[in-house]
Structure formats: C-alpha cells, structure tokens
PDB file of N, CA and C in Angstrom:
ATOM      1  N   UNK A   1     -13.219 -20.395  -1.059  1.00  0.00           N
ATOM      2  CA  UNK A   1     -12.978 -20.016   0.318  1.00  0.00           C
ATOM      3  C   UNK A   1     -13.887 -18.825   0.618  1.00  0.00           C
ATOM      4  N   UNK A   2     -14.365 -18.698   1.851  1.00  0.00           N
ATOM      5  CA  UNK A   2     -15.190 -17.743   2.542  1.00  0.00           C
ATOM      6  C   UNK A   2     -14.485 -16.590   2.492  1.00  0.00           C
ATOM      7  N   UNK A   3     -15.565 -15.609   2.946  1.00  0.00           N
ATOM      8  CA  UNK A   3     -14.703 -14.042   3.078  1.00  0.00           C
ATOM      9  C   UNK A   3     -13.815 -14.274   5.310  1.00  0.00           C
ATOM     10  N   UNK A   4     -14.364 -14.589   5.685  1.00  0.00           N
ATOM     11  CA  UNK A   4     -14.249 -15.240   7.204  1.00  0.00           C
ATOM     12  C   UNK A   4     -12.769 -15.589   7.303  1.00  0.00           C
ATOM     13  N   UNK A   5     -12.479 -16.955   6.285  1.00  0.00           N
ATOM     14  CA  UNK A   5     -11.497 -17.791   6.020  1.00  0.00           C
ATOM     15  C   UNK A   5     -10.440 -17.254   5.470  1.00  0.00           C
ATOM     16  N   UNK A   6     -11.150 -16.174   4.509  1.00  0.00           N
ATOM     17  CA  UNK A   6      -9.646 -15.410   3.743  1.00  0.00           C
ATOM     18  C   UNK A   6      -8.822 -14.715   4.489  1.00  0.00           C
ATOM     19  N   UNK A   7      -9.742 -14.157   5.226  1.00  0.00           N
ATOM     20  CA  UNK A   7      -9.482 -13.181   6.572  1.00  0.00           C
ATOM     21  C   UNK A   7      -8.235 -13.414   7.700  1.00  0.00           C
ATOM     22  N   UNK A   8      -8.578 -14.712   7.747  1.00  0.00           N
ATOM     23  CA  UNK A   8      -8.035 -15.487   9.016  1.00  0.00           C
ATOM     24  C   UNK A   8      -6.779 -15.849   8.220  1.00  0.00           C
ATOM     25  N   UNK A   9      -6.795 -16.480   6.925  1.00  0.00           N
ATOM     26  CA  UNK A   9      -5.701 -17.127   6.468  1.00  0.00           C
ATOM     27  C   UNK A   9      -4.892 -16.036   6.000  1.00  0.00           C
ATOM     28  N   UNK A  10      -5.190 -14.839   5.676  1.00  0.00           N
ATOM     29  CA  UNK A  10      -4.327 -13.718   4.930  1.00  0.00           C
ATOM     30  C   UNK A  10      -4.054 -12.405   6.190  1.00  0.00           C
ATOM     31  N   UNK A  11      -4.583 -12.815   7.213  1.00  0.00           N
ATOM     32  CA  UNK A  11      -3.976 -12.027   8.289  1.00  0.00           C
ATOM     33  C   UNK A  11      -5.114 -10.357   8.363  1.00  0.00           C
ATOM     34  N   UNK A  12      -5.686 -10.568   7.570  1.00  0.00           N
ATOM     35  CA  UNK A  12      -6.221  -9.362   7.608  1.00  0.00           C
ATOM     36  C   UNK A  12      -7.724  -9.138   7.875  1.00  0.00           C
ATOM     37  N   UNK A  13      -8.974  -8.159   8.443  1.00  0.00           N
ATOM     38  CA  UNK A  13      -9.903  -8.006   8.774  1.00  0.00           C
ATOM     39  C   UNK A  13     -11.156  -8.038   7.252  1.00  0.00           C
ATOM     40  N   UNK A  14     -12.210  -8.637   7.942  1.00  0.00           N
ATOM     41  CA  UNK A  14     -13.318  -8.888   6.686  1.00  0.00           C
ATOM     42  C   UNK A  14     -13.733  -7.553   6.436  1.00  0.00           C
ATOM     43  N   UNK A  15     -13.959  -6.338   6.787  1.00  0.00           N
ATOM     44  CA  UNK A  15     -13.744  -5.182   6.401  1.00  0.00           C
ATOM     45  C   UNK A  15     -12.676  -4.714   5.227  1.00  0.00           C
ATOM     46  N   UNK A  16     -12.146  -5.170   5.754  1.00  0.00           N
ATOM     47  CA  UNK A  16     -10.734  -5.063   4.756  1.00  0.00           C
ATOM     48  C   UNK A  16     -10.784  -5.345   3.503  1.00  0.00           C
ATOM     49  N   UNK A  17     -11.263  -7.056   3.830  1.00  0.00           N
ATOM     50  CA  UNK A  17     -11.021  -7.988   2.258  1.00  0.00           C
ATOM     51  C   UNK A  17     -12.246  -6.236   1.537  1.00  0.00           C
ATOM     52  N   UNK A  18     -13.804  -6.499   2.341  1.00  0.00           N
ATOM     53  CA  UNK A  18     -14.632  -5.834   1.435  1.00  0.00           C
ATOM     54  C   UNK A  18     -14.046  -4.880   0.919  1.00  0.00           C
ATOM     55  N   UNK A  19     -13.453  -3.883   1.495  1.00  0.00           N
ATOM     56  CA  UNK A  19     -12.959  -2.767   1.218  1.00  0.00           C
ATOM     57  C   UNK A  19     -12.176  -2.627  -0.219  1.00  0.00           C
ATOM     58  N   UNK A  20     -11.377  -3.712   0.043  1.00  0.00           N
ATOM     59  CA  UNK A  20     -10.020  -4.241  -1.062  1.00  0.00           C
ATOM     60  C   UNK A  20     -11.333  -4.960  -2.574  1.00  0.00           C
ATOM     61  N   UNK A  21     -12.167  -5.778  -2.122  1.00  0.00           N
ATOM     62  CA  UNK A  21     -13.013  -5.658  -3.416  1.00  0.00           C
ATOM     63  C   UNK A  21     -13.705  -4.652  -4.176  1.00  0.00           C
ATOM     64  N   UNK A  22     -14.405  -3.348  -3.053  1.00  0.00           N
ATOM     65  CA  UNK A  22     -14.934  -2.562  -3.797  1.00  0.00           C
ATOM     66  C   UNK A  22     -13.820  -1.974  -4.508  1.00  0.00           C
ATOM     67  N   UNK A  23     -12.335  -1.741  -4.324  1.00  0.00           N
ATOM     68  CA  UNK A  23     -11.485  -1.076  -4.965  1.00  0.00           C
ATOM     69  C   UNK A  23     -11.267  -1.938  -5.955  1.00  0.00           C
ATOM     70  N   UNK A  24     -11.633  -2.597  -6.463  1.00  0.00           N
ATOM     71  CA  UNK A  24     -11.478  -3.635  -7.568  1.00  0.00           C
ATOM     72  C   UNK A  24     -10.026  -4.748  -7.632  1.00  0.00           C
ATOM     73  N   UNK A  25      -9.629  -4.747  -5.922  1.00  0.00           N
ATOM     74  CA  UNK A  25      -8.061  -5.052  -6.158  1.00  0.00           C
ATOM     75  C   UNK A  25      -8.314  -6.819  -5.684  1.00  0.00           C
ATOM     76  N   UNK A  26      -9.705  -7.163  -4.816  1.00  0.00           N
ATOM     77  CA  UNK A  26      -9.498  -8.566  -4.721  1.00  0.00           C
ATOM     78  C   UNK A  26     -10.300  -8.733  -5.396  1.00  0.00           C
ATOM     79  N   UNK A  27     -10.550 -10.065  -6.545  1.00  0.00           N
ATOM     80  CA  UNK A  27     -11.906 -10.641  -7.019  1.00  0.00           C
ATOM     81  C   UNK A  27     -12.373 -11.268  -6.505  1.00  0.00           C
ATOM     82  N   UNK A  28     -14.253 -11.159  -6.255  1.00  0.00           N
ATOM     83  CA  UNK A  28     -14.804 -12.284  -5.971  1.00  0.00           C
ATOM     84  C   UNK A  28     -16.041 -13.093  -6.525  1.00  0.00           C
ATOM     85  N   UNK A  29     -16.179 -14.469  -6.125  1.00  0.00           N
ATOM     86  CA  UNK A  29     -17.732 -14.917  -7.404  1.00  0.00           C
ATOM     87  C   UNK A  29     -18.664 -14.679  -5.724  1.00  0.00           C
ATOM     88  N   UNK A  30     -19.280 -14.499  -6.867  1.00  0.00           N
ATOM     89  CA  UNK A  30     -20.525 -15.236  -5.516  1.00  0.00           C
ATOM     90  C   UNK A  30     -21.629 -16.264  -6.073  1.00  0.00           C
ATOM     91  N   UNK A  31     -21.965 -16.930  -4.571  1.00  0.00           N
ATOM     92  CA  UNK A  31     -22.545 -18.081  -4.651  1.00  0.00           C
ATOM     93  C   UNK A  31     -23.543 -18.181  -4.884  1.00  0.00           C
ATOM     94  N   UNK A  32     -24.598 -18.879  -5.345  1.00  0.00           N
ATOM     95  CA  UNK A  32     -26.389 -18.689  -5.234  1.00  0.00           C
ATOM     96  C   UNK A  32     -27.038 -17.996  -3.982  1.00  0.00           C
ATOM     97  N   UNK A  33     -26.349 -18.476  -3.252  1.00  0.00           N
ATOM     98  CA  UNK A  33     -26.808 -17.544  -1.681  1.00  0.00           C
ATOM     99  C   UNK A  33     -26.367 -15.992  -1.441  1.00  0.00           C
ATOM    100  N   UNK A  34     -25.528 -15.174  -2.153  1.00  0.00           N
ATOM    101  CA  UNK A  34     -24.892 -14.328  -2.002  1.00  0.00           C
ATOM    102  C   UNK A  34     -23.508 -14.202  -1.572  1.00  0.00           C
ATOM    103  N   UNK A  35     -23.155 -15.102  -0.892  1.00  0.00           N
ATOM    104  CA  UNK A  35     -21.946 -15.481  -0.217  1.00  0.00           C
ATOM    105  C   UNK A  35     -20.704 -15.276  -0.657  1.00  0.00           C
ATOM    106  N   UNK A  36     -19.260 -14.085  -0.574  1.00  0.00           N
ATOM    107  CA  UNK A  36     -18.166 -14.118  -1.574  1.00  0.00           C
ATOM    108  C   UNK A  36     -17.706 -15.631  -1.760  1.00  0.00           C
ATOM    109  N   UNK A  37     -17.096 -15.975  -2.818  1.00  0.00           N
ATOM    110  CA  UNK A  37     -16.700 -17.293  -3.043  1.00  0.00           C
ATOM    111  C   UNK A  37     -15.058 -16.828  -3.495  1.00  0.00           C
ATOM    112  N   UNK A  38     -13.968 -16.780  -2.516  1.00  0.00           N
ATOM    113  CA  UNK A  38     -12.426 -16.769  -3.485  1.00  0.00           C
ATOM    114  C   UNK A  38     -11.712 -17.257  -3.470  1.00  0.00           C
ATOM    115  N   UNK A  39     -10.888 -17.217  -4.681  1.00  0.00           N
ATOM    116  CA  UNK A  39      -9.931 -18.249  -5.222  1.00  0.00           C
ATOM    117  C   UNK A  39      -8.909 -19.004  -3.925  1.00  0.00           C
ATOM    118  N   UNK A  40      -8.070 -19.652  -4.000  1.00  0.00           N
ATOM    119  CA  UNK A  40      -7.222 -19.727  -3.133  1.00  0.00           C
ATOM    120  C   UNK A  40      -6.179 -18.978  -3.267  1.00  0.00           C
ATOM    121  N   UNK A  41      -5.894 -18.301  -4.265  1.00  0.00           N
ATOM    122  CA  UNK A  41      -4.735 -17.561  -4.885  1.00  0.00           C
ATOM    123  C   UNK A  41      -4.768 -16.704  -4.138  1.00  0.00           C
ATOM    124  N   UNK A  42      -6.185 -16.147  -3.324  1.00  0.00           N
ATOM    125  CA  UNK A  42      -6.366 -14.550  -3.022  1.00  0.00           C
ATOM    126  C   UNK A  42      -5.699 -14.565  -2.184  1.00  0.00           C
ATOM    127  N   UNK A  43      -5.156 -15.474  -1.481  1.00  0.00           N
ATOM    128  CA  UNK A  43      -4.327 -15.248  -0.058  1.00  0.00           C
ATOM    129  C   UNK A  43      -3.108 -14.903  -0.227  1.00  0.00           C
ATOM    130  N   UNK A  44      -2.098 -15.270  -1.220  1.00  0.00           N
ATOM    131  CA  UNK A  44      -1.047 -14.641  -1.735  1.00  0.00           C
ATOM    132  C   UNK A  44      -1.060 -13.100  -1.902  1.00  0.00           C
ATOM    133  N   UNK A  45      -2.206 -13.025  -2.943  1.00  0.00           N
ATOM    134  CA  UNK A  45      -2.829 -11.407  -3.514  1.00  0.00           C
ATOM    135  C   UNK A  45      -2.946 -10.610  -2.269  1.00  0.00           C
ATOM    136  N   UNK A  46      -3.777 -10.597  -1.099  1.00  0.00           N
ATOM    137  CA  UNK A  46      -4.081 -10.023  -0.288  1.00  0.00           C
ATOM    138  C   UNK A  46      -2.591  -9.851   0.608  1.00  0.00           C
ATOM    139  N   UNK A  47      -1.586 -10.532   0.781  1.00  0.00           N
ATOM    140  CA  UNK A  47      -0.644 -10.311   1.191  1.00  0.00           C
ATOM    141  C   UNK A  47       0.135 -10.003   0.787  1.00  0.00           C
ATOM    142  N   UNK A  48       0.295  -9.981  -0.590  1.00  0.00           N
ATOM    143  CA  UNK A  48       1.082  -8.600  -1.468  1.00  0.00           C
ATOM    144  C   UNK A  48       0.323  -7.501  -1.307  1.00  0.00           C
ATOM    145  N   UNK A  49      -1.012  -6.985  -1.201  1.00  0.00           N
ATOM    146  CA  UNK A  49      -1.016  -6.064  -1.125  1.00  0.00           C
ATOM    147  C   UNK A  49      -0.741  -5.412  -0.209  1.00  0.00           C
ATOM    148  N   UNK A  50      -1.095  -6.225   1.452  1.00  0.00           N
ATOM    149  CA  UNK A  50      -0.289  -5.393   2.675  1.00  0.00           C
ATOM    150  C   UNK A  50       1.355  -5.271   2.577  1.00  0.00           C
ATOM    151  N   UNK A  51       1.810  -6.358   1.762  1.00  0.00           N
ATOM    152  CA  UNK A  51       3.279  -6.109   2.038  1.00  0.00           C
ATOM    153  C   UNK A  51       4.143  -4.494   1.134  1.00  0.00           C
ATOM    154  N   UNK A  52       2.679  -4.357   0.018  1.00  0.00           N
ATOM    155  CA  UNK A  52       3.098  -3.097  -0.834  1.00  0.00           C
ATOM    156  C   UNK A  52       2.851  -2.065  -0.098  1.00  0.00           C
ATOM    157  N   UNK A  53       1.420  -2.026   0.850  1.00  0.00           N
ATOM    158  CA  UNK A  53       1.324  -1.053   1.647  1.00  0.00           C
ATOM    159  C   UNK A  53       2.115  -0.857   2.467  1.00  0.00           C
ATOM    160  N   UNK A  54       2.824  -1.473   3.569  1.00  0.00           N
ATOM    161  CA  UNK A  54       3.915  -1.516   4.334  1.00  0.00           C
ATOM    162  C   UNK A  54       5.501  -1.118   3.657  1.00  0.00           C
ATOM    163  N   UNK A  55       5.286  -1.308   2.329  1.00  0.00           N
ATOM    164  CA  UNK A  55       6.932  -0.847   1.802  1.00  0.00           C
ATOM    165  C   UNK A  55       6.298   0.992   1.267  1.00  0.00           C
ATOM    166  N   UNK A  56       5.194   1.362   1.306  1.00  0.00           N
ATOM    167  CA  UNK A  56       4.821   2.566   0.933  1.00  0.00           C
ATOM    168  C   UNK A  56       4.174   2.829  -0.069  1.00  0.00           C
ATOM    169  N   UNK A  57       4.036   1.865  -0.535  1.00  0.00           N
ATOM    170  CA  UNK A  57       2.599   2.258  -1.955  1.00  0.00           C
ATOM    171  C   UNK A  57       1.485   2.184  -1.634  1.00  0.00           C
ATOM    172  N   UNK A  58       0.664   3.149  -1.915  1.00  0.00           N
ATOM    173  CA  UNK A  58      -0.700   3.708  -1.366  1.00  0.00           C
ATOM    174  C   UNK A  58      -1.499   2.222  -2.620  1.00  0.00           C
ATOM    175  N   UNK A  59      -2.895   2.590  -2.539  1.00  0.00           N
ATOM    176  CA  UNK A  59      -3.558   1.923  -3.029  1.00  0.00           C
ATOM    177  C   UNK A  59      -3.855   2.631  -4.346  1.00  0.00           C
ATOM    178  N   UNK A  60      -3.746   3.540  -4.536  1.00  0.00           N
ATOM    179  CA  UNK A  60      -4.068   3.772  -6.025  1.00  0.00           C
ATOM    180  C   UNK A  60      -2.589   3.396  -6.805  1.00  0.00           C
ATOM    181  N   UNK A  61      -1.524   3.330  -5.759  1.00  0.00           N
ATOM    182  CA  UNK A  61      -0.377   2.610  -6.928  1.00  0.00           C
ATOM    183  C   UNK A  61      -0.761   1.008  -7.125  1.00  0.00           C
ATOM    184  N   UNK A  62      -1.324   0.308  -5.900  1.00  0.00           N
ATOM    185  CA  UNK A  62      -1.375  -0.958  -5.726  1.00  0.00           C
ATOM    186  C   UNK A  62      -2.116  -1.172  -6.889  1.00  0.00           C
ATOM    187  N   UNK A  63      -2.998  -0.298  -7.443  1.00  0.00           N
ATOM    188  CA  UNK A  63      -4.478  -0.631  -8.422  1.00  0.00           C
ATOM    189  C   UNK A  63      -3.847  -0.687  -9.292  1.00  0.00           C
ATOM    190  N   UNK A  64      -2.681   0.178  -9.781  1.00  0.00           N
ATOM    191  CA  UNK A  64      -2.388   0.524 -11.174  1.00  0.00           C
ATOM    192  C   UNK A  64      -1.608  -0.507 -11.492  1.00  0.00           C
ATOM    193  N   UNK A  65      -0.411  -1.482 -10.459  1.00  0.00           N
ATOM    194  CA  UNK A  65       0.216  -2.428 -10.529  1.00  0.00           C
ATOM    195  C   UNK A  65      -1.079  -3.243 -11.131  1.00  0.00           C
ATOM    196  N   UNK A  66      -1.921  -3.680  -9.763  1.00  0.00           N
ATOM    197  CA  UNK A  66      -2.486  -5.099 -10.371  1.00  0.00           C
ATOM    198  C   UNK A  66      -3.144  -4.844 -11.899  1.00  0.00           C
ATOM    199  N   UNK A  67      -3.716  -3.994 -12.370  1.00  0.00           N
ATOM    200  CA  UNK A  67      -4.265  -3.878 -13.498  1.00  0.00           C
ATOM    201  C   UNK A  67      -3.146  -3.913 -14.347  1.00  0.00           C
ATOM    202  N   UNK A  68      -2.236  -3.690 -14.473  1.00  0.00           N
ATOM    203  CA  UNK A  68      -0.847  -4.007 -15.556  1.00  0.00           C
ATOM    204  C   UNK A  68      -0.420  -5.642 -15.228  1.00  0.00           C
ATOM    205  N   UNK A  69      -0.908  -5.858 -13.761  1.00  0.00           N
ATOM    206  CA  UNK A  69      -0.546  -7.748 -14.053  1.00  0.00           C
ATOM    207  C   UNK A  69      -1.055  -8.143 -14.647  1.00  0.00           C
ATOM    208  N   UNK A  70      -3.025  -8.160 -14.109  1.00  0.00           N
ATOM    209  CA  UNK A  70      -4.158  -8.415 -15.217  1.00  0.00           C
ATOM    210  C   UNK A  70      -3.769  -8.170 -16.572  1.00  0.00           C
ATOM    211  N   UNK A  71      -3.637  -7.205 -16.906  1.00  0.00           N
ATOM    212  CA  UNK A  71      -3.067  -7.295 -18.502  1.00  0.00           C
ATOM    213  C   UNK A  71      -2.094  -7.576 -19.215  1.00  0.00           C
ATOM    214  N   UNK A  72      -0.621  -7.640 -18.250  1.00  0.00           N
ATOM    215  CA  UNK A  72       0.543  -8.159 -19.195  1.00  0.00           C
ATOM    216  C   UNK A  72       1.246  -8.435 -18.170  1.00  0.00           C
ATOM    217  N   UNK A  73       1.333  -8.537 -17.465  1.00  0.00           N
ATOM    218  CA  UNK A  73       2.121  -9.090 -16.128  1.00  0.00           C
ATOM    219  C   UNK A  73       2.931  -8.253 -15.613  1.00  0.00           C
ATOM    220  N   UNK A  74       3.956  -8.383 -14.700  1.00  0.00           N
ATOM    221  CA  UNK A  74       5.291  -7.626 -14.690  1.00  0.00           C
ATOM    222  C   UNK A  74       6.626  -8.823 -14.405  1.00  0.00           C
ATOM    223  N   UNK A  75       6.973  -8.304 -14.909  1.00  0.00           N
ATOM    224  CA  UNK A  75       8.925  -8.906 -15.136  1.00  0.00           C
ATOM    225  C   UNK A  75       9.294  -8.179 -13.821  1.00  0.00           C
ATOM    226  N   UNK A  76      11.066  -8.941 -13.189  1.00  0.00           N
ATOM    227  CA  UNK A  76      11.763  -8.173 -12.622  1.00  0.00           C
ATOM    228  C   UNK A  76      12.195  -7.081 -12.782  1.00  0.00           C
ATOM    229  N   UNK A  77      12.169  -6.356 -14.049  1.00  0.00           N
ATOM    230  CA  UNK A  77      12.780  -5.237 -14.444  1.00  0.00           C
ATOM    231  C   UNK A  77      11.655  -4.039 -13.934  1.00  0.00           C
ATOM    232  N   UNK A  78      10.379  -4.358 -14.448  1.00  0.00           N
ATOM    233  CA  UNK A  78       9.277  -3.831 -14.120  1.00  0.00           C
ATOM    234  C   UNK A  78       8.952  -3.382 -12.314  1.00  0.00           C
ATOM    235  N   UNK A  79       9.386  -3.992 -11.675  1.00  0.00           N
ATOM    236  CA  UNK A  79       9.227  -4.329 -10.370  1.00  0.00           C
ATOM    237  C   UNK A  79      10.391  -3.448  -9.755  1.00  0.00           C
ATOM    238  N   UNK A  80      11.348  -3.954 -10.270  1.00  0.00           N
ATOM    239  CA  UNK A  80      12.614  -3.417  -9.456  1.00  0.00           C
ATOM    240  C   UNK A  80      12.817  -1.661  -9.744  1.00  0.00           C
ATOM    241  N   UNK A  81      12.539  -1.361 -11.197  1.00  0.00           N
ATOM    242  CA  UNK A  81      12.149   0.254 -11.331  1.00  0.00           C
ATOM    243  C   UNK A  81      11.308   0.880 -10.529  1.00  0.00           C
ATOM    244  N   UNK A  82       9.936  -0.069 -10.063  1.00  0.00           N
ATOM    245  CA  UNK A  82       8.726   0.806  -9.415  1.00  0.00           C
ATOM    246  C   UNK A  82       9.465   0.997  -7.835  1.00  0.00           C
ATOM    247  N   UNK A  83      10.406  -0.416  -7.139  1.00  0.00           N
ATOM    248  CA  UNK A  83      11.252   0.013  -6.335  1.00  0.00           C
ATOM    249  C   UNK A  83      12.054   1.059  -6.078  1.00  0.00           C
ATOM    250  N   UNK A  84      12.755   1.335  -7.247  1.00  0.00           N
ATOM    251  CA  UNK A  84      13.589   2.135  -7.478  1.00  0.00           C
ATOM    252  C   UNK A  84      13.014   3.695  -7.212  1.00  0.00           C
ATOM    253  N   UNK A  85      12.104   3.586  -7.857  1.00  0.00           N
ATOM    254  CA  UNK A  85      11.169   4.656  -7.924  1.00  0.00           C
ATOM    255  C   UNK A  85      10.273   5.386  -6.268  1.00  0.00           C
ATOM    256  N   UNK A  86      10.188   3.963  -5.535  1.00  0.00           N
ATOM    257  CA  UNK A  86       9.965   4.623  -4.156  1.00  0.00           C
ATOM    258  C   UNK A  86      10.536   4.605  -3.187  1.00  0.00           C
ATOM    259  N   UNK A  87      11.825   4.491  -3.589  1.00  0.00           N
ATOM    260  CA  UNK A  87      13.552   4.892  -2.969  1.00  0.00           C
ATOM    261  C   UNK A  87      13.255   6.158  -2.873  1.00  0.00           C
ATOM    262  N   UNK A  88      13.173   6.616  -4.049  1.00  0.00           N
ATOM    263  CA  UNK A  88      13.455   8.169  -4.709  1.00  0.00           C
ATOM    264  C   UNK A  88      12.659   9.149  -4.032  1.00  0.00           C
ATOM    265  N   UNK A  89      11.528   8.206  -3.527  1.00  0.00           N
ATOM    266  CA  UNK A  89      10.090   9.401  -3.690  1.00  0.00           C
ATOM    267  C   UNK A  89      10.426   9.360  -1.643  1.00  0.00           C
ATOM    268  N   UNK A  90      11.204   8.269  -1.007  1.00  0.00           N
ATOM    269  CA  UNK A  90      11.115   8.508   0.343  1.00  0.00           C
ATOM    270  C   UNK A  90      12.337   8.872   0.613  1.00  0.00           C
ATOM    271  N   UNK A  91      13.630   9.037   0.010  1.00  0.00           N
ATOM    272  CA  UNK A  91      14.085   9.412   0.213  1.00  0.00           C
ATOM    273  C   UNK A  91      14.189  10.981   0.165  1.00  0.00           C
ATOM    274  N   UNK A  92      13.505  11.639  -0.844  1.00  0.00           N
ATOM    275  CA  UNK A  92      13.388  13.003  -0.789  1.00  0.00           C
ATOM    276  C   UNK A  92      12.161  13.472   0.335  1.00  0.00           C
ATOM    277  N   UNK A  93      11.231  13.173   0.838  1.00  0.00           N
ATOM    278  CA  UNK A  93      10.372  13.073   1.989  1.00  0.00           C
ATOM    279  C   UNK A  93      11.424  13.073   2.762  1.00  0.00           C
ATOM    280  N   UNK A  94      12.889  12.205   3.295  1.00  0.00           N
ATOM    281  CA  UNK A  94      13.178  12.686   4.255  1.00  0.00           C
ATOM    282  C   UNK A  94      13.886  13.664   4.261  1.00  0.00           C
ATOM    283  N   UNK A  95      14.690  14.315   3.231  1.00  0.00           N
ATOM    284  CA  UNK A  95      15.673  15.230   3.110  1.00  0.00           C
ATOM    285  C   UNK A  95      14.052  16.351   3.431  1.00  0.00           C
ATOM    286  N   UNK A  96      13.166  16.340   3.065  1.00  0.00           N
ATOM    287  CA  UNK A  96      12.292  17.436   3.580  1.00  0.00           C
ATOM    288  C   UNK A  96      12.087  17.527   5.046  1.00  0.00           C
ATOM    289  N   UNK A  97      12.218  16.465   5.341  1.00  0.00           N
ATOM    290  CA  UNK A  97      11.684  16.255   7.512  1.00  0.00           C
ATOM    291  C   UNK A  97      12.866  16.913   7.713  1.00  0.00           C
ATOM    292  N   UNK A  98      13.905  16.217   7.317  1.00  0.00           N
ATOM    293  CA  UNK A  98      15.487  16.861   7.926  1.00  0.00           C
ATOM    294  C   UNK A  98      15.860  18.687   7.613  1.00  0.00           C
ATOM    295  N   UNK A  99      15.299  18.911   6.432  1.00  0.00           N
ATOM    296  CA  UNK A  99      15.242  20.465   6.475  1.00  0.00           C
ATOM    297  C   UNK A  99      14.144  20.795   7.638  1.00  0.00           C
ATOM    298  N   UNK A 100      12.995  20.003   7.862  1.00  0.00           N
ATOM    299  CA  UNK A 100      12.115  21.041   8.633  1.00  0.00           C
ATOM    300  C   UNK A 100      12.783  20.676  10.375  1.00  0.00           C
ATOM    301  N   UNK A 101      13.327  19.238  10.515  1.00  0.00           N
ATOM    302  CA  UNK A 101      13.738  19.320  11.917  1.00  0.00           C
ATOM    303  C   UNK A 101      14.497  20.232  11.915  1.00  0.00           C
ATOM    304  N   UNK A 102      15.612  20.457  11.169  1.00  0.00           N
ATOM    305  CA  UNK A 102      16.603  21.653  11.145  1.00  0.00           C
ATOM    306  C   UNK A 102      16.133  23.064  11.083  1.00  0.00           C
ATOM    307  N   UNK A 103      15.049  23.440  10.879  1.00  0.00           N
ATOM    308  CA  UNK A 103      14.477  24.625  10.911  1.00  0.00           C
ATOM    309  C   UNK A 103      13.738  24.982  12.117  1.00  0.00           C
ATOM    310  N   UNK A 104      13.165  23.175  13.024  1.00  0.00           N
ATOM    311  CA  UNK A 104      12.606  23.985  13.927  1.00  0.00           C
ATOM    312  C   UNK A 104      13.982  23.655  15.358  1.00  0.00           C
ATOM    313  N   UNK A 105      14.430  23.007  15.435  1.00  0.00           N
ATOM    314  CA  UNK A 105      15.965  22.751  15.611  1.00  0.00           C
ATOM    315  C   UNK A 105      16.822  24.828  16.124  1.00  0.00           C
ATOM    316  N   UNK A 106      16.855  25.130  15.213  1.00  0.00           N
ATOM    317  CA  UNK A 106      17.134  26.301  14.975  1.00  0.00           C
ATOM    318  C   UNK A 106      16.396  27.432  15.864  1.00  0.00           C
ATOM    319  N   UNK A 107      14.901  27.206  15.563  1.00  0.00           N
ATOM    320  CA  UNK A 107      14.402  27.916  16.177  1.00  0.00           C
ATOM    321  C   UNK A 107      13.782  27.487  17.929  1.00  0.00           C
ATOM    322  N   UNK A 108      14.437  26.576  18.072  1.00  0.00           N
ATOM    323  CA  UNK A 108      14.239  26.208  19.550  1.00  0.00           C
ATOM    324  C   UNK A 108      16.059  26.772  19.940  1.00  0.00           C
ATOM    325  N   UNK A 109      17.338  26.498  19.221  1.00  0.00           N
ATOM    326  CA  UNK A 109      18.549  27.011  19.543  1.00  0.00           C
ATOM    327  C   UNK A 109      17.850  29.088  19.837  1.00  0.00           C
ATOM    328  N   UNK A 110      17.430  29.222  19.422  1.00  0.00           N
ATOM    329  CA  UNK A 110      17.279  31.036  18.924  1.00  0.00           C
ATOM    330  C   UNK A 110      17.145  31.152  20.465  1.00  0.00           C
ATOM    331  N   UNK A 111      17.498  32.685  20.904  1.00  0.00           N
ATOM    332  CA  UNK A 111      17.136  32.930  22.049  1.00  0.00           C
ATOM    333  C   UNK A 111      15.841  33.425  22.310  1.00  0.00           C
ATOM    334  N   UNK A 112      14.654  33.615  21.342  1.00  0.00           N
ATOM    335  CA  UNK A 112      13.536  33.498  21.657  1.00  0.00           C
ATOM    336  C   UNK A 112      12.863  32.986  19.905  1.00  0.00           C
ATOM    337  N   UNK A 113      12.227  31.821  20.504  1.00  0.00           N
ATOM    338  CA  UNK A 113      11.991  30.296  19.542  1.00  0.00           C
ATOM    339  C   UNK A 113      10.613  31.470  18.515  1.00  0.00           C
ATOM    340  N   UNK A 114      10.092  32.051  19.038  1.00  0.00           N
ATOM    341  CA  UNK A 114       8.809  32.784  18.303  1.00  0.00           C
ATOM    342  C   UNK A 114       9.433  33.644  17.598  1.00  0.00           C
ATOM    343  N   UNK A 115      10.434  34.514  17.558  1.00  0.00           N
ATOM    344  CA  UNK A 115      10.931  35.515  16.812  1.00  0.00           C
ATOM    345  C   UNK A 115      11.185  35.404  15.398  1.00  0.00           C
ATOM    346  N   UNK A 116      10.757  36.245  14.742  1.00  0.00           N
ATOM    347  CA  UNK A 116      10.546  36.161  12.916  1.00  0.00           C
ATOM    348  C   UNK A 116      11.693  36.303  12.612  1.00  0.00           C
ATOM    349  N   UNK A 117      12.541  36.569  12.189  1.00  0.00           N
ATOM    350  CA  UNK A 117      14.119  36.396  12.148  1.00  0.00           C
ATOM    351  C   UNK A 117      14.876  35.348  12.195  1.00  0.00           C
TER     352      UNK A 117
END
C-alpha cells in the first residue's frame, strides 16, 4: 500500500505517516522507484498509535512500547500496568490544576487579587 492510501485508510495525514517513520514507529520498504511500500498491518499500527496518543502517551512512550512488541511482545498484564501507570501520572496532574485553580480561586476571592499575602 501507498503512503497516500495509508493515509486515507488510517485516518491520518502523509506528513504524519513520514513523521511516524522517521521516528522509527511505522516501517517502510521501498520500491525500485523510491516509493514507501506498507504492509497492510500498518493501518492497525498507525491507529494504535493515535489511539495511545489520545489516551496520553507521548511518543517517546509509544517508541518504547513498540520496540518491546518488536522484541517480545506484550501480554495483558503488560498493558494493563502501563494503563495503570497513566491513571497515576493524570491523575496527579490534576490534583496539581486543582491546587493551582484553588490558589488562583483564592486570589481572585482576596480583596485585592495582586496582594502578596
């Protein structure tokens, strides 16, 4: 399949796919002409990776996943910890927003919002 085609079929921009190859996260062959040539699989791949980006894993987690598939796969157990794990990491992000709304919260209650005190 074309880089065009992957595009269209995986929802996402040919910028993108390139982008996602130089990061080493999609593979591709190329053809005698230069042309990317990829699997059909990639369309799955490419839509796990937006769906990881959308649940909050940046791309250097996305890298470190696929390179542990490439090499030994992952199990449910494997998966459901790294979940677990960015429960943890957004849930404390919000207990930080909620201290800072509450701080500036506070200082909009104050009778003058600029005062150091």
């Amino acid at each position: 399949m074309r880089i065009g085609e992957l595009a269209e079929a995986s929802g996402v921009s040919v910028d993108t796919l390139r982008f996602y190859e130089r990061r080493g996260l999609v593979p591709a062959d190329r053809r005698g002409n230069g042309y990317r040539d990829y699997p059909e699989p990639t369309v799955a791949l490419v839509r796990l990776i937006r769906l990881a980006q959308r649940l909050g894993f940046s791309l250097r987690e996305i890298e470190a996943v696929a390179k542990g598939l490439q090499a030994t796969g992952l199990d449910e157990r494997a998966v459901a910890d790294m979940l677990r794990a960015k429960i943890a990491e957004v849930e404390a992000r919000a207990a930080d927003l909620m201290r800072l709304r509450d701080l500036l919260q506070a200082r909009l209650d104050a009778a003058c919002p600029l005062r150091l005190t």
